[in-house]
N, C-alpha and C. Protein backbone atom coordinates (compact mmCIF):
# COMPACT_ATOMS: atom_id res chain seq x y z
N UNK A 1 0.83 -1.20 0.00
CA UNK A 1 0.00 0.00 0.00
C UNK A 1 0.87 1.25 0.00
N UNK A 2 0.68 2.04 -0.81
CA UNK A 2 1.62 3.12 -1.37
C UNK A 2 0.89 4.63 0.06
N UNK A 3 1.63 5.08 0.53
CA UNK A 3 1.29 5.88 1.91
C UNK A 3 1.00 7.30 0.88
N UNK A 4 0.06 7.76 0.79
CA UNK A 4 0.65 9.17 0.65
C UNK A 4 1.06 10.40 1.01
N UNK A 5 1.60 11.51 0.57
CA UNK A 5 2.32 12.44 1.22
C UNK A 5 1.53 12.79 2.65
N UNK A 6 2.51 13.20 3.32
CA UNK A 6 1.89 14.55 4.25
C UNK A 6 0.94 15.50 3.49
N UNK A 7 -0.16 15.93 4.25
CA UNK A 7 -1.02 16.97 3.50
C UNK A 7 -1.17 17.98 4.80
N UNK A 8 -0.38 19.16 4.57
CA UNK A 8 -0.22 20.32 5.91
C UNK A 8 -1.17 21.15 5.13
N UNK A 9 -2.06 21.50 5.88
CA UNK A 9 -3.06 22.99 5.68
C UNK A 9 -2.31 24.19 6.54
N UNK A 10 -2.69 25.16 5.69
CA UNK A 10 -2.44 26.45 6.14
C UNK A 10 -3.37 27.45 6.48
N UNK A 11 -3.88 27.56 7.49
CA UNK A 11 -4.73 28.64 7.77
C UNK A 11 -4.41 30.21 8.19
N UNK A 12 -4.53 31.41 7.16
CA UNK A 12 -4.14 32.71 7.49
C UNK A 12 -5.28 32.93 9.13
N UNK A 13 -4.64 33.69 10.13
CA UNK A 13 -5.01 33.80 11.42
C UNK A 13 -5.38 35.65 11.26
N UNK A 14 -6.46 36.17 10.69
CA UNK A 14 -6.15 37.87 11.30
C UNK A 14 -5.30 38.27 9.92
N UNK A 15 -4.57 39.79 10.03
CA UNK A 15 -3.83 40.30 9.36
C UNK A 15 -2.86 39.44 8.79
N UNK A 16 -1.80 39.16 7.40
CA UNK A 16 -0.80 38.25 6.46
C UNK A 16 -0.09 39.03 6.45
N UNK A 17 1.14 38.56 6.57
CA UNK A 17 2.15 39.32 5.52
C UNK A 17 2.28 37.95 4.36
N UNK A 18 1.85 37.94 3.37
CA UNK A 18 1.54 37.04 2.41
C UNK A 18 3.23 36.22 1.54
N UNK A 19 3.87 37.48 2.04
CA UNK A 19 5.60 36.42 1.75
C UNK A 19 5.53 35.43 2.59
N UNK A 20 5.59 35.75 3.95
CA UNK A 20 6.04 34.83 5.46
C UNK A 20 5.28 33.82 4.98
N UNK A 21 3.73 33.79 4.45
CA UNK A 21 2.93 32.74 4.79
C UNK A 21 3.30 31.85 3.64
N UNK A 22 3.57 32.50 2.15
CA UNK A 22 3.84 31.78 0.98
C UNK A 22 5.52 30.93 1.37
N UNK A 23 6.06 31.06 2.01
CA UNK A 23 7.79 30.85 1.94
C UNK A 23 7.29 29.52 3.29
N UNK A 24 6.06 30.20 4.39
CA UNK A 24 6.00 28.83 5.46
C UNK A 24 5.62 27.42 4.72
N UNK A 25 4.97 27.69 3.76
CA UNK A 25 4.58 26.32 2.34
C UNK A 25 5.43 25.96 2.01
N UNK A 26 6.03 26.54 1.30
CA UNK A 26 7.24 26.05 0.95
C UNK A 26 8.02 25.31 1.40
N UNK A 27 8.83 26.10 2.54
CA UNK A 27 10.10 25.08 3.24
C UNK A 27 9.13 24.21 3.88
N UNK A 28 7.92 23.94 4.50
CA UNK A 28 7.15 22.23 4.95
C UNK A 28 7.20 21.42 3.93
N UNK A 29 6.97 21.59 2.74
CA UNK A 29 6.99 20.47 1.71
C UNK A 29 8.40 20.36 1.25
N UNK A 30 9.41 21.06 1.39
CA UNK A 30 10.57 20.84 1.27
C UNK A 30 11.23 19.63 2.46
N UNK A 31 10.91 20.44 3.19
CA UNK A 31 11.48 19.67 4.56
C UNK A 31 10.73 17.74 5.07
N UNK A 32 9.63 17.92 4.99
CA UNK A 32 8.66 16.98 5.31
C UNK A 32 8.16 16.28 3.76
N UNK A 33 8.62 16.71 2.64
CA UNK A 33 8.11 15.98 1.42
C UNK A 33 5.98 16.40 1.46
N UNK A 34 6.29 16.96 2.14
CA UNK A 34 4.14 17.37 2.26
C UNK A 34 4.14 18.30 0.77
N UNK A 35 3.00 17.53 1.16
CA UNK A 35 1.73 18.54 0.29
C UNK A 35 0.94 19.97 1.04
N UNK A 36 0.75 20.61 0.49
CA UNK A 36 0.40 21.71 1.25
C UNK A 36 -1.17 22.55 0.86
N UNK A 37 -2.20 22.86 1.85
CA UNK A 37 -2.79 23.40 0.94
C UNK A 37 -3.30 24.83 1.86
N UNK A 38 -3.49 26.11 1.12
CA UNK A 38 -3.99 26.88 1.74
C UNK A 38 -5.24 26.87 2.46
N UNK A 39 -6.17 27.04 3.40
CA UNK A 39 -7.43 27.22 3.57
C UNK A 39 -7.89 28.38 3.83
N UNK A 40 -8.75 29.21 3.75
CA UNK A 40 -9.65 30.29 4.09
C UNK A 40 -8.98 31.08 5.30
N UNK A 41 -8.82 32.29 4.73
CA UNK A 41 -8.63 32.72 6.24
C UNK A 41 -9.38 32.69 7.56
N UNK A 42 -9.11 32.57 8.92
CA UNK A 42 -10.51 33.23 9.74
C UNK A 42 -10.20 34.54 10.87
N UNK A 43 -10.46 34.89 11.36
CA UNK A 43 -10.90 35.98 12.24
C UNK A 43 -9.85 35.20 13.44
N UNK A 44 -8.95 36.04 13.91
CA UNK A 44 -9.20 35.64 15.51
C UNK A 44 -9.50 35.38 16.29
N UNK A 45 -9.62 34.19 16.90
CA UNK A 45 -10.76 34.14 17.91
C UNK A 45 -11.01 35.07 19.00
N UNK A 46 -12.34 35.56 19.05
CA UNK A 46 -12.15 37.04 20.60
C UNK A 46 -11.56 36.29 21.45
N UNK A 47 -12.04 34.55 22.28
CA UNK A 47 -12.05 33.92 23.64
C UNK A 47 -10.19 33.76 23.68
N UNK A 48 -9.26 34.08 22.42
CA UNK A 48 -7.62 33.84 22.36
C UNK A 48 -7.06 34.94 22.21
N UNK A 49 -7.85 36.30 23.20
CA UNK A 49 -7.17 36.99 23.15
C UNK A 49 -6.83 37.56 25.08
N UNK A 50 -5.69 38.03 25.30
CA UNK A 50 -4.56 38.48 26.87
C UNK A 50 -5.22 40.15 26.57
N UNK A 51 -6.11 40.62 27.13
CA UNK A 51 -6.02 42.24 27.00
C UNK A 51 -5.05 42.73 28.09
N UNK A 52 -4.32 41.90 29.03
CA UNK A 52 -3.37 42.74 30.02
C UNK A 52 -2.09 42.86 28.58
N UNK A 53 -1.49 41.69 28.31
CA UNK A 53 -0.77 42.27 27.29
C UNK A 53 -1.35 42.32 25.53
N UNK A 54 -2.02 42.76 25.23
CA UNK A 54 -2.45 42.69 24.25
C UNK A 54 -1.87 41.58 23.09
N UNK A 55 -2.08 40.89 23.68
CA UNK A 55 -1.70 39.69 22.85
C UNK A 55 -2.62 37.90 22.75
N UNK A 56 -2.42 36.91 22.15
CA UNK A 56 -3.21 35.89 21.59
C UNK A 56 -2.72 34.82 22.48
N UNK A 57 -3.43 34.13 23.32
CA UNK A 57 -2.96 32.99 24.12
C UNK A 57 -2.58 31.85 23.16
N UNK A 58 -1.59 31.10 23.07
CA UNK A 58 -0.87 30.22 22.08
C UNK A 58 -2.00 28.62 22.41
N UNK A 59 -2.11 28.46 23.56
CA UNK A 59 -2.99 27.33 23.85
C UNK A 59 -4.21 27.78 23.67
N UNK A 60 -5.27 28.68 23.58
CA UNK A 60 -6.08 28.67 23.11
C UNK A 60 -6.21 28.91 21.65
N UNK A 61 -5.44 29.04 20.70
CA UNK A 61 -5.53 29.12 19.44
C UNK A 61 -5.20 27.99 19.20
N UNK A 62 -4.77 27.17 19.64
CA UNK A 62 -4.56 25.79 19.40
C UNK A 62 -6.01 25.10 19.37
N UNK A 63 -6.50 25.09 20.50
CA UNK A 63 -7.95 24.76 20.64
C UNK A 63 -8.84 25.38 19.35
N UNK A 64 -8.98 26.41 18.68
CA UNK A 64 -9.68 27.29 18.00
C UNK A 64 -9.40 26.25 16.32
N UNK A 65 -7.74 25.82 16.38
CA UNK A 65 -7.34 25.57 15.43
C UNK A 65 -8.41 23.48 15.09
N UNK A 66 -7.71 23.04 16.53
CA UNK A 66 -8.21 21.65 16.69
C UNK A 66 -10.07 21.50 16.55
N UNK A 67 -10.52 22.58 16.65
CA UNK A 67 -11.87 22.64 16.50
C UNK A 67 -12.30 22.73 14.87
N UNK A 68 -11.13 23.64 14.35
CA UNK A 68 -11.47 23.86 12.83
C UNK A 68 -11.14 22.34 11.95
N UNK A 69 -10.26 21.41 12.41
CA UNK A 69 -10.36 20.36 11.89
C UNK A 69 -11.26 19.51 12.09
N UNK A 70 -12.59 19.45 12.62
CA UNK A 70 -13.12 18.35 12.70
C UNK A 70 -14.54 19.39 11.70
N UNK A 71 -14.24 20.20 11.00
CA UNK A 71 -14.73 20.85 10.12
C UNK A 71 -14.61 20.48 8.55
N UNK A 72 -13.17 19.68 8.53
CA UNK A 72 -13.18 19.11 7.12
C UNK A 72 -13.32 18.37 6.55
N UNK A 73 -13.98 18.40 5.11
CA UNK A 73 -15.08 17.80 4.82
C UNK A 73 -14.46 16.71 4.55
N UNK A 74 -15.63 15.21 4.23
CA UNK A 74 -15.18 14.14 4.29
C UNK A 74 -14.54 13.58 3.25
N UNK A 75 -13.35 13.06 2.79
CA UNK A 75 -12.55 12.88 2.05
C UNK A 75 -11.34 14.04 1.60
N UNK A 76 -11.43 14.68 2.88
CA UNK A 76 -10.40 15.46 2.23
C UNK A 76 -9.39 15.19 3.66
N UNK A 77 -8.33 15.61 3.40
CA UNK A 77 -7.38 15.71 4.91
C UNK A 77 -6.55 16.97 4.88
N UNK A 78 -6.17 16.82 6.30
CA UNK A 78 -5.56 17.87 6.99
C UNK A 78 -4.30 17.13 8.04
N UNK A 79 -3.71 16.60 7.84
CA UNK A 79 -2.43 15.33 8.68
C UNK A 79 -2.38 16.49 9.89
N UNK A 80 -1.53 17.90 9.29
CA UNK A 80 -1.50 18.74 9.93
C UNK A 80 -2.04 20.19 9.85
N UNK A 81 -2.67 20.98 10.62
CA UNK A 81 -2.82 21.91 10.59
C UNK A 81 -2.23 23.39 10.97
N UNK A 82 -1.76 24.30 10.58
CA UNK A 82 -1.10 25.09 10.92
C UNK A 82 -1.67 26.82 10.95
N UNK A 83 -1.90 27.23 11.85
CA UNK A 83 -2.31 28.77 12.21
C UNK A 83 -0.93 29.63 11.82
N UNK A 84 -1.38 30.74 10.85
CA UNK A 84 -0.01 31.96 10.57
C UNK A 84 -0.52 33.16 10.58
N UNK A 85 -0.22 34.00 12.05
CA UNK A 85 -0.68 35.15 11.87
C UNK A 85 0.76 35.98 12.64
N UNK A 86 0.17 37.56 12.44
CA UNK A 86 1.10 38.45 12.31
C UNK A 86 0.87 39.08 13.74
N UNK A 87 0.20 38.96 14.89
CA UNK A 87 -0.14 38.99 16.20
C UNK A 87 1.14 38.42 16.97
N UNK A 88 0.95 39.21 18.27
CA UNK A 88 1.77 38.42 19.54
C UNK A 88 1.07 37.75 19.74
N UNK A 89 1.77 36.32 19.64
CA UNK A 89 1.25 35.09 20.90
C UNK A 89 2.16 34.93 21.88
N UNK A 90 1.07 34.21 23.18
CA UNK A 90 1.72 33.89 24.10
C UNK A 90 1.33 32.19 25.06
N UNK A 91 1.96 32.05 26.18
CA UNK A 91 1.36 30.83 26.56
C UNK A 91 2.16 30.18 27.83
N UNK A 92 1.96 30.04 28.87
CA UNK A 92 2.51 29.80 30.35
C UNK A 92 3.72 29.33 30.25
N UNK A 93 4.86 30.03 30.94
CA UNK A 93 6.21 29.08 30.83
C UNK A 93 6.92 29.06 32.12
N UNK A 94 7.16 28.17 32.70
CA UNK A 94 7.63 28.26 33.82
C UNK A 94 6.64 28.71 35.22
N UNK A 95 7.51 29.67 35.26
CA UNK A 95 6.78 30.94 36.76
C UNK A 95 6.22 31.82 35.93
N UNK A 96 6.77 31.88 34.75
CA UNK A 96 6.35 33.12 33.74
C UNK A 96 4.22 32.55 33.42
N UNK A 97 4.04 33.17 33.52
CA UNK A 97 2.53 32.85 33.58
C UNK A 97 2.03 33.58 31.91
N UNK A 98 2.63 34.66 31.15
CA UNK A 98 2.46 35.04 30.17
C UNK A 98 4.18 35.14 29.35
N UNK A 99 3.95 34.39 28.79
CA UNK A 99 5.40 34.09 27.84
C UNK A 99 5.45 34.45 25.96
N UNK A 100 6.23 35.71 25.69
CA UNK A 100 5.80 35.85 24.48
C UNK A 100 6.71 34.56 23.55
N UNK A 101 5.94 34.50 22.49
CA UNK A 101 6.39 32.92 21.88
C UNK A 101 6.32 33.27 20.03
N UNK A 102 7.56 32.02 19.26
CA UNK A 102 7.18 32.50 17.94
C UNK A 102 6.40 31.27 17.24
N UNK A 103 5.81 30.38 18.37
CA UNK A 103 5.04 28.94 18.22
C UNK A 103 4.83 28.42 18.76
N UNK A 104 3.91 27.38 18.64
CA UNK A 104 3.41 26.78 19.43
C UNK A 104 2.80 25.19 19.01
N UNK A 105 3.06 23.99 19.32
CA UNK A 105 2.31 23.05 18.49
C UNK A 105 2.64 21.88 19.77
N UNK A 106 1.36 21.13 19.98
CA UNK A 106 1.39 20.18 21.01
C UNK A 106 1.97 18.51 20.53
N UNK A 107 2.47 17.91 21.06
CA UNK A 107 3.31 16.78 20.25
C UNK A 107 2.37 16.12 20.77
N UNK A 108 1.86 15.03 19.22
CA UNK A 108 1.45 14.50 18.88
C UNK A 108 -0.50 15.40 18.70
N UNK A 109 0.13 15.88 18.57
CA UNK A 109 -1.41 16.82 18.18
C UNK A 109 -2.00 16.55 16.79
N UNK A 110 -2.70 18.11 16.92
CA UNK A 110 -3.61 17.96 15.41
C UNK A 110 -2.71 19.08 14.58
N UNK A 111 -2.38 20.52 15.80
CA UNK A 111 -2.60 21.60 14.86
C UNK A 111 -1.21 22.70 15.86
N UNK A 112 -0.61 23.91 14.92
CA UNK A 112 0.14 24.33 15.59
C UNK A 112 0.03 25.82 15.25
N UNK A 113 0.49 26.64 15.70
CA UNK A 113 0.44 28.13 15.37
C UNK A 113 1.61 28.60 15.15
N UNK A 114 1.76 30.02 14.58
CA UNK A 114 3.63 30.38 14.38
C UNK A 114 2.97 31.67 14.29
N UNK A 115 3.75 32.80 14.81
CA UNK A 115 3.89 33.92 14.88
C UNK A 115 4.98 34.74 14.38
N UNK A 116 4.71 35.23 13.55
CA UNK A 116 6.02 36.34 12.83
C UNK A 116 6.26 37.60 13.62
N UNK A 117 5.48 38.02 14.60
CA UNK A 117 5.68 39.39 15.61
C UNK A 117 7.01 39.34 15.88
N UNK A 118 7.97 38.35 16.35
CA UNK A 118 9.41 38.01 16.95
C UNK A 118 10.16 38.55 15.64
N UNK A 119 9.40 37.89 14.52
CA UNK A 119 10.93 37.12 13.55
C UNK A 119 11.35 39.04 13.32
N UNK A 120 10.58 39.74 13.34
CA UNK A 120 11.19 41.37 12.29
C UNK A 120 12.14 41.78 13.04
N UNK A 121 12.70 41.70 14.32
CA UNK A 121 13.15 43.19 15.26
C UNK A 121 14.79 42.96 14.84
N UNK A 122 15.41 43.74 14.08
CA UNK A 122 16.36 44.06 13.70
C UNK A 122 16.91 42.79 12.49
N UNK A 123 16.03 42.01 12.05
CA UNK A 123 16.20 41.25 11.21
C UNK A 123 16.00 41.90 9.53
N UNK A 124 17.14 41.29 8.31
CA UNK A 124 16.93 41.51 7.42
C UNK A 124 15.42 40.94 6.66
N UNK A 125 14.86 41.26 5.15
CA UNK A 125 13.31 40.04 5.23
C UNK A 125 13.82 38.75 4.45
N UNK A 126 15.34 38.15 4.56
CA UNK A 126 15.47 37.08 3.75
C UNK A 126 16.23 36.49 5.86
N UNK A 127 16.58 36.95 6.53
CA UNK A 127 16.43 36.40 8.05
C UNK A 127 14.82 36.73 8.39
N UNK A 128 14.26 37.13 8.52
CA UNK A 128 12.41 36.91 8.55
C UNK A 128 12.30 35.68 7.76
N UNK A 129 12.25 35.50 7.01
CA UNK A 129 11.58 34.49 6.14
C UNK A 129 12.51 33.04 6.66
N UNK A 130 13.57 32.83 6.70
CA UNK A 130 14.52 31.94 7.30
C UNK A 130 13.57 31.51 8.76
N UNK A 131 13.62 32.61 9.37
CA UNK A 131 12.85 32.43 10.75
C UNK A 131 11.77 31.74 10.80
N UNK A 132 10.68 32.00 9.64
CA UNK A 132 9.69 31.64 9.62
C UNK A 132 9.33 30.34 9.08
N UNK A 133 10.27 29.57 8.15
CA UNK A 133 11.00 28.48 7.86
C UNK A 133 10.87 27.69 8.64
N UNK A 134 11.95 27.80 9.45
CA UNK A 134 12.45 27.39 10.81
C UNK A 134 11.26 27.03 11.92
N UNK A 135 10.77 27.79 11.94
CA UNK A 135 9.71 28.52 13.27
C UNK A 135 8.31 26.90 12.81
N UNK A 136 8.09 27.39 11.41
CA UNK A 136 6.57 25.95 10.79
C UNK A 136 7.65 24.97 11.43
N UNK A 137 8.32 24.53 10.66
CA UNK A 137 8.78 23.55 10.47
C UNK A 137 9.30 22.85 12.08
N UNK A 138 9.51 23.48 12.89
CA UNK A 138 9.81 23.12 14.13
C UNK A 138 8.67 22.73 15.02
N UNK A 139 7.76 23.37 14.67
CA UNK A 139 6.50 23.64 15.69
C UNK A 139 5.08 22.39 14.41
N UNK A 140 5.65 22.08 13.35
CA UNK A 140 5.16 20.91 12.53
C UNK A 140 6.07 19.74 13.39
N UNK A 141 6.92 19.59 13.47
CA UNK A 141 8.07 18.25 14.51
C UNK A 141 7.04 18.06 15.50
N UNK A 142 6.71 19.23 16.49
CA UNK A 142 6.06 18.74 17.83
C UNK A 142 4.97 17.62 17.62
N UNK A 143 4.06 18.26 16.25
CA UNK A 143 2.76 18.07 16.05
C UNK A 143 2.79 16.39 15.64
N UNK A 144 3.86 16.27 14.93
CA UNK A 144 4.41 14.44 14.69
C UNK A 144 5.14 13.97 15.52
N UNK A 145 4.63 14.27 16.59
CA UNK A 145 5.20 13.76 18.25
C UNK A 145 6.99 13.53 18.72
N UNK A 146 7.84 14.77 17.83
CA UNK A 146 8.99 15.39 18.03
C UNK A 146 9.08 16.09 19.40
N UNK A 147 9.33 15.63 20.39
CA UNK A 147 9.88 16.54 21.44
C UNK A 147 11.15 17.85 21.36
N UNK A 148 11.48 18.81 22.10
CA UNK A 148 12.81 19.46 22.09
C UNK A 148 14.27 18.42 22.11
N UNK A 149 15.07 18.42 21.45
CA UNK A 149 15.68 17.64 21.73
C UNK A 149 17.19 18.00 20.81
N UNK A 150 17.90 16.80 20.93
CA UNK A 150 19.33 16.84 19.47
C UNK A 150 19.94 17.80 19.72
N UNK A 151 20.96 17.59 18.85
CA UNK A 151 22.51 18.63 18.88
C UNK A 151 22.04 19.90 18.87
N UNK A 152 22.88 20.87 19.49
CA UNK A 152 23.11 22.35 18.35
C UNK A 152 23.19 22.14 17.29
N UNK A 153 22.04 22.98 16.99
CA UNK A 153 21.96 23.74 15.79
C UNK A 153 20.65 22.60 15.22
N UNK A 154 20.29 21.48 15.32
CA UNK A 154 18.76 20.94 15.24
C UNK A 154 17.87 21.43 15.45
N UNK A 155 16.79 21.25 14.66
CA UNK A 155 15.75 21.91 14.16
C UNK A 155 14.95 21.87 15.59
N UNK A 156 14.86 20.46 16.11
CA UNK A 156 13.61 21.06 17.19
C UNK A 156 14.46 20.95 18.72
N UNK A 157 15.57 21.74 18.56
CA UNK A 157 16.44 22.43 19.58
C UNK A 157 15.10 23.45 20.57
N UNK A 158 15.49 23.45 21.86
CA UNK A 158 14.35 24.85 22.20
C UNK A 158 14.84 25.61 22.25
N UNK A 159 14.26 27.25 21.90
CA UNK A 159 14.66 28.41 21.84
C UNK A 159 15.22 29.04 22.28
N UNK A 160 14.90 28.30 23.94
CA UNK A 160 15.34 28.97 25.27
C UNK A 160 14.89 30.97 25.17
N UNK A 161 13.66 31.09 24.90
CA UNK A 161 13.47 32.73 24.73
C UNK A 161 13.86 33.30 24.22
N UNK A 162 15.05 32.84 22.54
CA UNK A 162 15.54 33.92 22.08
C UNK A 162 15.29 33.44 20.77
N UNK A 163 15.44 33.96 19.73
CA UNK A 163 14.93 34.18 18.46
C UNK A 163 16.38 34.12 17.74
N UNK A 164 17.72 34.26 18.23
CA UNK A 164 18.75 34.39 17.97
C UNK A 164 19.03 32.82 17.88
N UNK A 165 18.40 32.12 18.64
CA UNK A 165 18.83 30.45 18.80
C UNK A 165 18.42 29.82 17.20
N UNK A 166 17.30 30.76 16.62
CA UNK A 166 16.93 30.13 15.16
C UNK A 166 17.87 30.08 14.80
N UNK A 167 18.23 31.25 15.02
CA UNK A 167 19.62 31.37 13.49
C UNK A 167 20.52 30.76 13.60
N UNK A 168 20.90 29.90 14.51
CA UNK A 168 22.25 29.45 14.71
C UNK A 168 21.57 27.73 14.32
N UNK A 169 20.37 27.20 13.92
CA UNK A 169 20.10 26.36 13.76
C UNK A 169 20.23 25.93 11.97
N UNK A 170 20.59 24.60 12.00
CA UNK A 170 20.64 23.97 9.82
C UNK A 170 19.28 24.28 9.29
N UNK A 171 18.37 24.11 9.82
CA UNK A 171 17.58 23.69 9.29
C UNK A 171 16.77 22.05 9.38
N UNK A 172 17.66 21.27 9.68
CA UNK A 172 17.48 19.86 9.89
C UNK A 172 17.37 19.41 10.54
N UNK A 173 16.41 17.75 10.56
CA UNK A 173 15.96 17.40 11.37
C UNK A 173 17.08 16.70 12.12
N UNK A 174 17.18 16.47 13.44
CA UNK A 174 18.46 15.93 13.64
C UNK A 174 18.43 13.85 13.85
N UNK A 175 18.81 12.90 13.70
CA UNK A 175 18.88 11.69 13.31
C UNK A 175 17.43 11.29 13.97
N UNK A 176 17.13 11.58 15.80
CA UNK A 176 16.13 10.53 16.60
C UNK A 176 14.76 11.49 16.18
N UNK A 177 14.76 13.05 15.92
CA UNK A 177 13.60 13.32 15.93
C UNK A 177 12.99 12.97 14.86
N UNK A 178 14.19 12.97 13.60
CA UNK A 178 13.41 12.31 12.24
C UNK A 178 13.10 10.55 12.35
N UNK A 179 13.76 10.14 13.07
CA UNK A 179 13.28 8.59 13.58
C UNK A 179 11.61 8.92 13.77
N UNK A 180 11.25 9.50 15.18
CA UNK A 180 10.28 9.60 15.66
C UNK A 180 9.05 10.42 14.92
N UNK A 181 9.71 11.40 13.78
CA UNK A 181 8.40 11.22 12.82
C UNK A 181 7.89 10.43 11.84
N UNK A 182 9.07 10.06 11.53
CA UNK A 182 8.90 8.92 10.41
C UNK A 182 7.44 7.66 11.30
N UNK A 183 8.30 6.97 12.40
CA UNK A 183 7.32 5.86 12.91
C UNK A 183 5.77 6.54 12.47
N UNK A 184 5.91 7.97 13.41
CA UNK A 184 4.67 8.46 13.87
C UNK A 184 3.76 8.87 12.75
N UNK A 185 4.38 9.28 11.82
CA UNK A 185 3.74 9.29 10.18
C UNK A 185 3.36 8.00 9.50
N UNK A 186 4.31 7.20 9.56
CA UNK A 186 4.39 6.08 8.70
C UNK A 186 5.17 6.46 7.66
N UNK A 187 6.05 7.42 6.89
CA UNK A 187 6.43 8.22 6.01
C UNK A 187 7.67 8.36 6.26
N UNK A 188 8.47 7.59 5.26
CA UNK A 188 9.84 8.08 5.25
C UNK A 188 9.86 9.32 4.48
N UNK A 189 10.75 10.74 4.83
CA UNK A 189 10.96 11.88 4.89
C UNK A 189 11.87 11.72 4.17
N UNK A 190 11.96 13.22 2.88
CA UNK A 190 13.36 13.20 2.09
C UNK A 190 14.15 13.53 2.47
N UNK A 191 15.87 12.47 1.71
CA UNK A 191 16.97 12.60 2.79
C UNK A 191 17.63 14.04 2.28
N UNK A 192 17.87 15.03 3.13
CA UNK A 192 18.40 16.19 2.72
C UNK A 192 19.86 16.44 4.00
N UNK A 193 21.05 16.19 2.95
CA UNK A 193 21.99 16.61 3.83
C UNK A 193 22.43 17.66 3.96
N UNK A 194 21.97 19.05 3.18
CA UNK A 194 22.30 20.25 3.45
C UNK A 194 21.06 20.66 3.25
N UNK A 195 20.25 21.97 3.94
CA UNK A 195 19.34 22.39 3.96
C UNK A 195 19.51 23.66 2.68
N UNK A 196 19.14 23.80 1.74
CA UNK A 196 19.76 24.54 0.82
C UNK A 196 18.63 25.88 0.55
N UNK A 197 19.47 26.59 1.55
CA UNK A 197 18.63 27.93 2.15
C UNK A 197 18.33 29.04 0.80
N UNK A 198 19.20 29.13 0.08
CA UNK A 198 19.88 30.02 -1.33
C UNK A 198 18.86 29.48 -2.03
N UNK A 199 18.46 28.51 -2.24
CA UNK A 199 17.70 27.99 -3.56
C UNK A 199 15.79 27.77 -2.57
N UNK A 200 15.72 27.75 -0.91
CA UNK A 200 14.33 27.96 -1.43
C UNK A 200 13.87 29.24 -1.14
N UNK A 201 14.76 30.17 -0.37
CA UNK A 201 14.40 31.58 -0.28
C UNK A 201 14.42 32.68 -1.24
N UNK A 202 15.14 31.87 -2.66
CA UNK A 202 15.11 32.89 -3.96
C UNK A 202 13.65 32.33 -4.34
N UNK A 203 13.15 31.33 -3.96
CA UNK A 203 11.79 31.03 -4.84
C UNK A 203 10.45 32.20 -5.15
């Protein structure tokens, strides 16, 4: 029985910057061999929004997101789902009770969110777009039951709060987390030994 691809949906969340969201397609089907498809934008949810800091709770847009999949229609799929908006999110860390974040995706879930608010602050827009790369594609790992984990510079390394930790990352998955999506997919993933940044950020 022939498996077929990953099929990642993309849902615009609120306001686009329509590069970030076109380039987050991209590097997932690069990275993961998926298929990708846009869906409809929607509204923010009011109940996922922090008015102390004006910002989007990361676990409740998750919920907002996991609700929108049991919305699609029958014969079609969604493996994964992914929220991209241009809002602060946030979501409990530690003692920190409001934690600003550039994602969010529960391992072994349905659905994950990514936020571009982080990726701009003193970044060029070909490091934005890298970020944002980085950012799906990491927070897609959780969702195929990838924990934080692997060397420096691995893809689902944790951030530790800084946005600077992207950049110092390949791009790649590192040997056990791509083990652990593969099982969890059923889907062997294409083998890529250099992440070849030049050729998908000119796309």
């Amino acid at each position: 029985m022939v498996v077929p691809p990953l099929e990642i949906c993309f849902v615009p969340l609120g306001k686009q910057d329509a590069q970030l969201l076109d380039i987050s397609q991209k590097g997932s089907a690069y990275l993961y061999g998926a298929t990708t498809r846009l869906l409809p934008a929607r509204a923010l949810p009011k109940e996922a929004y922090y008015k102390p800091r004006s910002r989007y709770r990361g676990e409740k847009l998750l919920d907002f997101l996991d609700a929108e999949t049991a919305k699609i229609p029958a014969g079609a799929r969604c493996d994964v789902m992914v929220g991209i908006t241009t809002v602060d999110i946030s979501t409990t860390k530690g003692s920190h009770k409001d934690w600003g974040i550039l994602g969010i995706g529960n391992i072994g879930g349905r659905s994950a969110v990514v936020s571009s608010f982080r990726m701009k602050r003193g970044a060029t827009r070909k490091t934005q777009k890298r970020r944002m790369v980085s950012t799906v594609n990491h927070e897609i790992g959780h969702v195929l039951s990838a924990p934080h984990g692997g060397a420096p510079g691995c893809l689902m390394n944790d951030a530790q709060g800084t946005v600077k930790t992207i950049d110092k990352e390949d791009g790649l998955l590192c040997a056990d987390s791509r083990a652990l999506i593969e099982a969890h997919s059923g889907r062997r993933l294409p083998v890529i030994k250099t992440f070849d940044w030049n050729r998908l950020l000119s796309r």
